[in-house]
Protein backbone atom coordinates (compact mmCIF):
# COMPACT_ATOMS: atom_id res chain seq x y z
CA UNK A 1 128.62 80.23 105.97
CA UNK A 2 131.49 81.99 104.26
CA UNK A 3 128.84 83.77 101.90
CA UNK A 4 126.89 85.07 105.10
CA UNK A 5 129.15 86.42 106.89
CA UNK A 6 130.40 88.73 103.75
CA UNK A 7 127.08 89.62 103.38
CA UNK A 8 127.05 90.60 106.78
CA UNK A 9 129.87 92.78 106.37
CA UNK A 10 128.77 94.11 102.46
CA UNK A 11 125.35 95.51 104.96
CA UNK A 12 127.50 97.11 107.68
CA UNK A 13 130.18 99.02 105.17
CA UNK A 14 127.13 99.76 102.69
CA UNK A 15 125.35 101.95 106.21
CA UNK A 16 128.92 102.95 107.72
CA UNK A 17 130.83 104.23 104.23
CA UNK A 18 127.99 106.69 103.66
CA UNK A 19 128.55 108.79 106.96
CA UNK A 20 132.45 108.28 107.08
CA UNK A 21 133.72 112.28 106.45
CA UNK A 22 135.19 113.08 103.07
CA UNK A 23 138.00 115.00 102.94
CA UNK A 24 136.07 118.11 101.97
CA UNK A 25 134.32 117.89 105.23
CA UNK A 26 137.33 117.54 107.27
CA UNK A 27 138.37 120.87 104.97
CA UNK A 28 135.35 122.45 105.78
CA UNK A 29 135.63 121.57 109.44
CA UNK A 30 139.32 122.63 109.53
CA UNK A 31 138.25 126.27 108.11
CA UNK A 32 135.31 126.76 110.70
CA UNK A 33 137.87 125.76 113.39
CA UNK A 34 140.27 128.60 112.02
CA UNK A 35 137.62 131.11 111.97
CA UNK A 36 136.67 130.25 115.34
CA UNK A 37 140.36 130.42 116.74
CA UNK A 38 140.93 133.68 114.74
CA UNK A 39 137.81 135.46 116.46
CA UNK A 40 138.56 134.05 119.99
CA UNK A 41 142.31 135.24 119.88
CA UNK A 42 140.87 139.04 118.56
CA UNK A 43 138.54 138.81 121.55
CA UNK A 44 141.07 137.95 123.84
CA UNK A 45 143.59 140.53 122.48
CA UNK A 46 140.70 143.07 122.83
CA UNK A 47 139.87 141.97 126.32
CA UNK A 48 143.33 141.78 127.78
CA UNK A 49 143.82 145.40 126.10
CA UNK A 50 141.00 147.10 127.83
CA UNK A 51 142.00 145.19 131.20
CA UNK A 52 145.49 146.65 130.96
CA UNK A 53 143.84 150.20 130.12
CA UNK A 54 141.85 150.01 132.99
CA UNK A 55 144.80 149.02 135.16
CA UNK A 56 146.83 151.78 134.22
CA UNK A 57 143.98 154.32 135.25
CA UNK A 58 144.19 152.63 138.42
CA UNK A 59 147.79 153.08 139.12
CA UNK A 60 148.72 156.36 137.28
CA UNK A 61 149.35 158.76 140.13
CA UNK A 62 146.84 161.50 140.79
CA UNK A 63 147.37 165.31 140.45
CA UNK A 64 148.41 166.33 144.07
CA UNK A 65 145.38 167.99 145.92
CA UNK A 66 145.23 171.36 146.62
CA UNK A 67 146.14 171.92 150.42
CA UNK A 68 142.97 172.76 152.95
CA UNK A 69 143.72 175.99 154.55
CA UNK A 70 141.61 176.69 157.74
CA UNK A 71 141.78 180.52 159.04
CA UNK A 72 140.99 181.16 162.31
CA UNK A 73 138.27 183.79 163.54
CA UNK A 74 139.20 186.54 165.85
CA UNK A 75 137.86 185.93 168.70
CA UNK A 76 135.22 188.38 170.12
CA UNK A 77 135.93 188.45 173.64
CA UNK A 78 138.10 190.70 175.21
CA UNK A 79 141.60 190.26 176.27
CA UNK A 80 142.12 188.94 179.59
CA UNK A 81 145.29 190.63 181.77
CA UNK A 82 147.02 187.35 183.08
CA UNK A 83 146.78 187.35 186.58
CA UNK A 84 149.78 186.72 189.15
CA UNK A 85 149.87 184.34 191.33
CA UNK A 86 149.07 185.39 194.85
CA UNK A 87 152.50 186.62 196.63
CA UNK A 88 153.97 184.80 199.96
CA UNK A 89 155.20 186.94 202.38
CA UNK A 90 157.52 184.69 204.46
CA UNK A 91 159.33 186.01 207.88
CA UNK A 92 162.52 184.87 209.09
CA UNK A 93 163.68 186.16 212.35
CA UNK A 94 167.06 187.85 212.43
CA UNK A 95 169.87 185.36 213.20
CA UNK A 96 171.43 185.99 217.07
């Protein structure tokens, strides 16, 4: 029984050990990792920049706008005496 169930075992480690990672693929890994991390933070840095560009030309104040200046016409009709209002004659008899 005792020689079974190590030959059991000798048939499992003999298809594990083969696909266990050596420590040059854990290297290898680690470096692909660190180029990954590298690129993503330049992105980021990149993105955040032009974000923060973008806000500024948002909230930089504008040039002041020239003011609108509207001229009246002179008017083509002519000018028009202003009239009284009608006078009240009032009597009051004398006082005895």
């Amino acid at each position: 029984m005792d020689s079974e169930r190590q030959n059991a075992l000798e048939a499992r480690f003999d298809t594990i050990v083969p696909t266990l990672a050596t420590k040059a693929d854990v290297e290898a890994l680690r470096a692909d990792i660190h180029k990954w991390m590298v690129g993503s933070m330049i992105g980021l840095f990149i993105g955040f920049g032009g974000l923060a560009a973008a806000l500024a030309q948002l909230i930089k104040p504008s040039q002041p706008a020239a003011p609108v200046v509207v001229q009246a016409q002179p008017s083509q009709q002519p000018a028009q005496t202003p009239q009284l209002p009608p006078t009240i004659i009032i009597n009051i008899p004398p006082l005895k």
